[in-house]
PDB file of N, CA and C in Angstrom:
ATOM      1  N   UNK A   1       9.176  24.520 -14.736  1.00  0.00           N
ATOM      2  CA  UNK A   1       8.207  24.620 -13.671  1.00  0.00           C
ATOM      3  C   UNK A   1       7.351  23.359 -13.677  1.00  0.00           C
ATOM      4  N   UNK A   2       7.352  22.608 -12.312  1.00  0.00           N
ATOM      5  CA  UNK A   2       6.255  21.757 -12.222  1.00  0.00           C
ATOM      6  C   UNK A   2       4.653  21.558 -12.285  1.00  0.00           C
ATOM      7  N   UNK A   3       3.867  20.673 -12.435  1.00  0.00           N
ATOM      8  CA  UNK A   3       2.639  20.559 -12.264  1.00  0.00           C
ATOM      9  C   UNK A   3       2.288  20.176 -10.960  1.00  0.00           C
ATOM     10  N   UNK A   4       1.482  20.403 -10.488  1.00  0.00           N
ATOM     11  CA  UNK A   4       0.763  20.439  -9.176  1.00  0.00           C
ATOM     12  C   UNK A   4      -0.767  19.473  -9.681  1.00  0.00           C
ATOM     13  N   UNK A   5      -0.505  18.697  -9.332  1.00  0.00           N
ATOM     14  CA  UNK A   5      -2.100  17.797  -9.244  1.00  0.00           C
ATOM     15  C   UNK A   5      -2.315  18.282  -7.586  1.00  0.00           C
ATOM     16  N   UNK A   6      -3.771  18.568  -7.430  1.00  0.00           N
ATOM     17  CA  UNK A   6      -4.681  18.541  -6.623  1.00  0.00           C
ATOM     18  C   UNK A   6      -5.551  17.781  -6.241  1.00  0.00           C
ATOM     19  N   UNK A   7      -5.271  16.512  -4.799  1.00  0.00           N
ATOM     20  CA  UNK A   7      -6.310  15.240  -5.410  1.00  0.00           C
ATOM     21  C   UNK A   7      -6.929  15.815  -3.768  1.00  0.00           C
ATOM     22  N   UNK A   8      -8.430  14.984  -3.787  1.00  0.00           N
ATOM     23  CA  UNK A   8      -8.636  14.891  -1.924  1.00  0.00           C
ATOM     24  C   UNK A   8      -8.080  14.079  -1.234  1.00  0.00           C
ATOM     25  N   UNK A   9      -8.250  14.164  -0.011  1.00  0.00           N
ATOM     26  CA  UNK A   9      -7.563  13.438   1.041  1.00  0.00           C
ATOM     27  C   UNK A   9      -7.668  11.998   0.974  1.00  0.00           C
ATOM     28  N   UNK A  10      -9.239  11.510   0.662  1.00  0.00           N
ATOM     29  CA  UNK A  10      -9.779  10.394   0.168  1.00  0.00           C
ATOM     30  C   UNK A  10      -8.831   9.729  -0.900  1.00  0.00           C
ATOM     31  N   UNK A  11      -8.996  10.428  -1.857  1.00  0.00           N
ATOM     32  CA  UNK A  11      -8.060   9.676  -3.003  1.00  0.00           C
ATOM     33  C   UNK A  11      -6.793   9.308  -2.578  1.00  0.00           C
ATOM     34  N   UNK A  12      -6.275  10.675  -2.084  1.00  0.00           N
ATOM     35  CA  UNK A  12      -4.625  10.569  -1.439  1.00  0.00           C
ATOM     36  C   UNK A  12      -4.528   8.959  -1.143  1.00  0.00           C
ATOM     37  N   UNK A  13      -5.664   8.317   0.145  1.00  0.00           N
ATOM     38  CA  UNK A  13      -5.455   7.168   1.161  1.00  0.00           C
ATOM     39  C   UNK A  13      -5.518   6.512  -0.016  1.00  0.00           C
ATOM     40  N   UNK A  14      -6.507   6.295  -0.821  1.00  0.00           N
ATOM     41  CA  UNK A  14      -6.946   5.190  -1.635  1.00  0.00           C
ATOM     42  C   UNK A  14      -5.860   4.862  -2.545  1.00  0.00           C
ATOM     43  N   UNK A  15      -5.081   5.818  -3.151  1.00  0.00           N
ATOM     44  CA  UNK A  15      -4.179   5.727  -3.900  1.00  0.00           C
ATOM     45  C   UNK A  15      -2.571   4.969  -3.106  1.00  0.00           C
ATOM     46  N   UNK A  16      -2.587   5.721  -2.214  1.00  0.00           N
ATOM     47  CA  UNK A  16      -1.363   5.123  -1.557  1.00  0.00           C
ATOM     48  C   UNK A  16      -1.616   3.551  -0.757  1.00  0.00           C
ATOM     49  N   UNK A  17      -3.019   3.492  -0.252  1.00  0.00           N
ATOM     50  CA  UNK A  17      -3.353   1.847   0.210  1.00  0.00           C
ATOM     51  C   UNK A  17      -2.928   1.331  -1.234  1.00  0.00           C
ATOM     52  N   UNK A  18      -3.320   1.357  -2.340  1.00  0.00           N
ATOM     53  CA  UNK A  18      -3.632   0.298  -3.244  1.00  0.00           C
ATOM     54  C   UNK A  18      -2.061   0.009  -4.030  1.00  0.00           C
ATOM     55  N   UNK A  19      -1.712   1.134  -3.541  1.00  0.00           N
ATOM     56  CA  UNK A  19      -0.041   1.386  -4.033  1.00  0.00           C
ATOM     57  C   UNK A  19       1.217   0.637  -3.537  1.00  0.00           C
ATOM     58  N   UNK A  20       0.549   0.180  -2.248  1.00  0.00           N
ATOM     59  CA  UNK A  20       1.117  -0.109  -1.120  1.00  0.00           C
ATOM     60  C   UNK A  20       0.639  -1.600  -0.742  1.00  0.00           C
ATOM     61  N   UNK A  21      -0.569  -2.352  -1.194  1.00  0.00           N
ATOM     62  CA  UNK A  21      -0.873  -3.291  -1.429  1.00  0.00           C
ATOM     63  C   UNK A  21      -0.295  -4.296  -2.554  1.00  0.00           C
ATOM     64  N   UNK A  22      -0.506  -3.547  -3.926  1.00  0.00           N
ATOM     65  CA  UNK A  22       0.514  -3.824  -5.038  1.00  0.00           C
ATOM     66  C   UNK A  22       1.823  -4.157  -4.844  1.00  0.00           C
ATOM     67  N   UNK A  23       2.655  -3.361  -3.989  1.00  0.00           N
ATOM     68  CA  UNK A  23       4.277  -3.677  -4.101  1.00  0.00           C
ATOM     69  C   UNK A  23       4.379  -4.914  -2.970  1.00  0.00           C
ATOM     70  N   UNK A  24       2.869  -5.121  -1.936  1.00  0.00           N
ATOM     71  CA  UNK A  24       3.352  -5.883  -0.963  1.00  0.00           C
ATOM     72  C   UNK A  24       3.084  -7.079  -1.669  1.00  0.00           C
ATOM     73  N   UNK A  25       2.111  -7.372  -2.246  1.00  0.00           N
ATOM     74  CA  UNK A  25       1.532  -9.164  -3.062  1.00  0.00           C
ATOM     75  C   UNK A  25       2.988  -9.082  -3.966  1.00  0.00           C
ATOM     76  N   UNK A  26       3.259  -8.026  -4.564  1.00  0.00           N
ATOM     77  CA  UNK A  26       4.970  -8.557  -5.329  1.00  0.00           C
ATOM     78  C   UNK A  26       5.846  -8.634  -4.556  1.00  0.00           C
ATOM     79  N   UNK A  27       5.930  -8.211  -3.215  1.00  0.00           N
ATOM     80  CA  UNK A  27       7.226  -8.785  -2.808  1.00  0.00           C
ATOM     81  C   UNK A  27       6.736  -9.989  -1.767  1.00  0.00           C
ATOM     82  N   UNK A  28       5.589 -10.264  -1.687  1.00  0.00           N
ATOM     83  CA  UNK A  28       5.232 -11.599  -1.191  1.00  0.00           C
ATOM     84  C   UNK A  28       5.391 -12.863  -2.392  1.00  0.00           C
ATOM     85  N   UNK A  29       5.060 -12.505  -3.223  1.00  0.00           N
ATOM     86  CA  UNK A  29       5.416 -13.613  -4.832  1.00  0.00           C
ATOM     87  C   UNK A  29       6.837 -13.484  -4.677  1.00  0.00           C
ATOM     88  N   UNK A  30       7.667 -12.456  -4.392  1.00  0.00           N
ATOM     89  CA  UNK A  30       9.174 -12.841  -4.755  1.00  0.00           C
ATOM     90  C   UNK A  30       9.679 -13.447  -3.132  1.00  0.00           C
ATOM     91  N   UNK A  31       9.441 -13.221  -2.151  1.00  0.00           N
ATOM     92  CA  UNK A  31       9.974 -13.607  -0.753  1.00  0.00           C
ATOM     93  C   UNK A  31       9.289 -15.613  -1.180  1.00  0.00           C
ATOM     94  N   UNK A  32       8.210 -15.981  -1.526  1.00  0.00           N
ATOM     95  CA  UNK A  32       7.773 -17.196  -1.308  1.00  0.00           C
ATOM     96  C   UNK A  32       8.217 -18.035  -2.510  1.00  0.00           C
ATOM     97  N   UNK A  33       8.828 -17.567  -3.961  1.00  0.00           N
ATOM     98  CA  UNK A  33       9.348 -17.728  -5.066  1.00  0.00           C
ATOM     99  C   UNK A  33      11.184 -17.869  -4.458  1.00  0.00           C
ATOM    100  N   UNK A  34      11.496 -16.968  -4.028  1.00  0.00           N
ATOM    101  CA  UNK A  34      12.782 -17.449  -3.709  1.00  0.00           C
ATOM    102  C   UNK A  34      12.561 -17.790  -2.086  1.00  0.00           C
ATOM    103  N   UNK A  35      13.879 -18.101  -1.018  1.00  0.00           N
ATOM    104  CA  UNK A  35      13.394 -18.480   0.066  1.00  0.00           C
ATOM    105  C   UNK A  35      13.940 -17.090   1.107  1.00  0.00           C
ATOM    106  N   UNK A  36      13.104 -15.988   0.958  1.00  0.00           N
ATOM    107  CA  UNK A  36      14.062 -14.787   1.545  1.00  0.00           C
ATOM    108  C   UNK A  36      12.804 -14.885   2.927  1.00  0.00           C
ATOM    109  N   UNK A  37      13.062 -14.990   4.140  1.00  0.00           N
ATOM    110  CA  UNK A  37      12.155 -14.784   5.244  1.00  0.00           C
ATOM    111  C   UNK A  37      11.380 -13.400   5.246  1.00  0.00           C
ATOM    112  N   UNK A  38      12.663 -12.456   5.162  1.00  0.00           N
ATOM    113  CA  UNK A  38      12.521 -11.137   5.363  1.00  0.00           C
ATOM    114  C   UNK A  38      11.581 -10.267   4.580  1.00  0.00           C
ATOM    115  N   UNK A  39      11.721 -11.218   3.293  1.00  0.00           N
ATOM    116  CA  UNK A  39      11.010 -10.407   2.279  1.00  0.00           C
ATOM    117  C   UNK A  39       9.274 -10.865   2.637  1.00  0.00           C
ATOM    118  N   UNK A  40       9.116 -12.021   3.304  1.00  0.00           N
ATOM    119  CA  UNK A  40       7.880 -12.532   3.413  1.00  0.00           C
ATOM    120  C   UNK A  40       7.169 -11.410   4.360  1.00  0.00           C
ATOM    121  N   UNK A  41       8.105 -11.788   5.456  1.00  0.00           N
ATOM    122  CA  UNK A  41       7.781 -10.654   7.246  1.00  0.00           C
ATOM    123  C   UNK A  41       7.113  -9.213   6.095  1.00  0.00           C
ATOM    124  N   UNK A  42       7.952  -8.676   5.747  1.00  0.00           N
ATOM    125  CA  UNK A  42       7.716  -7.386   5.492  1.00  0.00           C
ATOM    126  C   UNK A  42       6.684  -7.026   3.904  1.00  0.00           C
ATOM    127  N   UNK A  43       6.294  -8.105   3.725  1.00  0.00           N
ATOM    128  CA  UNK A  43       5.255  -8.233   2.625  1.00  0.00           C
ATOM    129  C   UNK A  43       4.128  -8.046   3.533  1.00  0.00           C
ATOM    130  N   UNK A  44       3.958  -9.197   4.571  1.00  0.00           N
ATOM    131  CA  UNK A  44       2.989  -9.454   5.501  1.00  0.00           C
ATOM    132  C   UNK A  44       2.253  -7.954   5.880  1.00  0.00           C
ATOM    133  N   UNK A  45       3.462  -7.099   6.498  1.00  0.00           N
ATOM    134  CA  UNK A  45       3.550  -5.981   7.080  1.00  0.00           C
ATOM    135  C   UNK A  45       3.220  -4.563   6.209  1.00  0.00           C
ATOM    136  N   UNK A  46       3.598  -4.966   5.393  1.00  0.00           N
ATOM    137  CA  UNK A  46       2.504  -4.253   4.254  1.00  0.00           C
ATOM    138  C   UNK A  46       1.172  -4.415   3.859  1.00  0.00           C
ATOM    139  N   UNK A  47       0.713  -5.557   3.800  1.00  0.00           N
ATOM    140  CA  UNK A  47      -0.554  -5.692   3.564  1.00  0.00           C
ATOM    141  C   UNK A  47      -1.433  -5.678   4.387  1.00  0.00           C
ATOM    142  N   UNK A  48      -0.899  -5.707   6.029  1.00  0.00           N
ATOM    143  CA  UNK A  48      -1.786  -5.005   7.131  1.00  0.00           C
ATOM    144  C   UNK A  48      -1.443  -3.433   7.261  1.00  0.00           C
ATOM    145  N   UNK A  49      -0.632  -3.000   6.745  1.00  0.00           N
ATOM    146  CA  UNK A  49      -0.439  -1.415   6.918  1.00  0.00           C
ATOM    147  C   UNK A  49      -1.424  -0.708   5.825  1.00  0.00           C
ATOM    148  N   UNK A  50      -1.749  -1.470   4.129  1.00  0.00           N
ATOM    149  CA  UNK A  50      -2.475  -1.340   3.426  1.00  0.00           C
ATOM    150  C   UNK A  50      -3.826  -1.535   3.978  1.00  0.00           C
ATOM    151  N   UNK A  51      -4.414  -2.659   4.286  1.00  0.00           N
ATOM    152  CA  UNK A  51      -5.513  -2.798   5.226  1.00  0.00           C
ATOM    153  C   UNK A  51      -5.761  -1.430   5.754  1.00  0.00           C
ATOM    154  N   UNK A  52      -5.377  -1.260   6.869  1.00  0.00           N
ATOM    155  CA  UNK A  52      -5.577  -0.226   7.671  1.00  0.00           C
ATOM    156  C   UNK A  52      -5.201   1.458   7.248  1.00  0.00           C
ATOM    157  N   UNK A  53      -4.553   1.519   5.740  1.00  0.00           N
ATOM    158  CA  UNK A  53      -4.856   2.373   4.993  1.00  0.00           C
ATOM    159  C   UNK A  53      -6.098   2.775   4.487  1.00  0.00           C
ATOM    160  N   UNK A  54      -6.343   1.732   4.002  1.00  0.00           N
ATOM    161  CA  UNK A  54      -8.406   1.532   3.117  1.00  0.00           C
ATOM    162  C   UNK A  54      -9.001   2.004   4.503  1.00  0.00           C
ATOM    163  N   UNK A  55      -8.973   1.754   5.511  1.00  0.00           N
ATOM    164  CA  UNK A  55      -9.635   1.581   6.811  1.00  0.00           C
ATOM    165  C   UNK A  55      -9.727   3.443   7.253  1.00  0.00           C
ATOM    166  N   UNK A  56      -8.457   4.265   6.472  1.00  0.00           N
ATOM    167  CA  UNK A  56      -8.312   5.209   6.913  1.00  0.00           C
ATOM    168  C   UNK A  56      -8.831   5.960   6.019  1.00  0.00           C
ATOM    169  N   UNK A  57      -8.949   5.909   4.688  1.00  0.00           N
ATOM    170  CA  UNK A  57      -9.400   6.113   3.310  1.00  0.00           C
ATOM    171  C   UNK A  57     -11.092   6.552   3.630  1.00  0.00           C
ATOM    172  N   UNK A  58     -11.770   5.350   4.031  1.00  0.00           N
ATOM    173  CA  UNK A  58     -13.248   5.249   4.157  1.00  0.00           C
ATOM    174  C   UNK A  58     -13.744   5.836   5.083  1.00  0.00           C
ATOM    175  N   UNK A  59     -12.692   6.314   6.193  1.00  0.00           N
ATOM    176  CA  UNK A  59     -13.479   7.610   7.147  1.00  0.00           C
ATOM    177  C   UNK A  59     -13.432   8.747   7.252  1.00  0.00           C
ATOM    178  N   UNK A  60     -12.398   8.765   5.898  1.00  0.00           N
ATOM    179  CA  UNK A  60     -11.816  10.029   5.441  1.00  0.00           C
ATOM    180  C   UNK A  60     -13.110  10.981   5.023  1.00  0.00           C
ATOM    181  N   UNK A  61     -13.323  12.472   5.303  1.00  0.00           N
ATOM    182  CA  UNK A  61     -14.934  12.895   4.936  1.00  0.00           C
ATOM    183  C   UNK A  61     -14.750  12.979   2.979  1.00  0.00           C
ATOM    184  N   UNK A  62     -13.152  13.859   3.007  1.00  0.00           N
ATOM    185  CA  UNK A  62     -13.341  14.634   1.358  1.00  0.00           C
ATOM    186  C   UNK A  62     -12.416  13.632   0.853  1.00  0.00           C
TER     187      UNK A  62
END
């Protein structure tokens, strides 16, 4: 049988922005480290989707 963590909604955003920020600066170090375009585009695209995670996080009430 599993565990069930119970977090708020707040945390939920905060956790998944910062989660989601993290994997994008590493795959921006590996897209600009090797010469992959794609990997850059979609680093980019993460770190405005992270952005606007935090953005969703902070108006979050609980």
């Amino acid at each position: 049988m599993g565990v069930i963590f119970l977090i708020s909604n707040k945390a939920f955003f905060y956790y998944t922005a910062s989660s989601l920020l993290f994997m994008s600066l590493i795959a921006l170090a590996c897209g600009l480290a090797l010469p992959e375009t794609w990997m850059v585009f979609g680093a980019i695209a993460g770190i405005i989707g992270s952005i606007w995670l935090f953005r969703v996080a902070k108006r979050t009430k609980n």
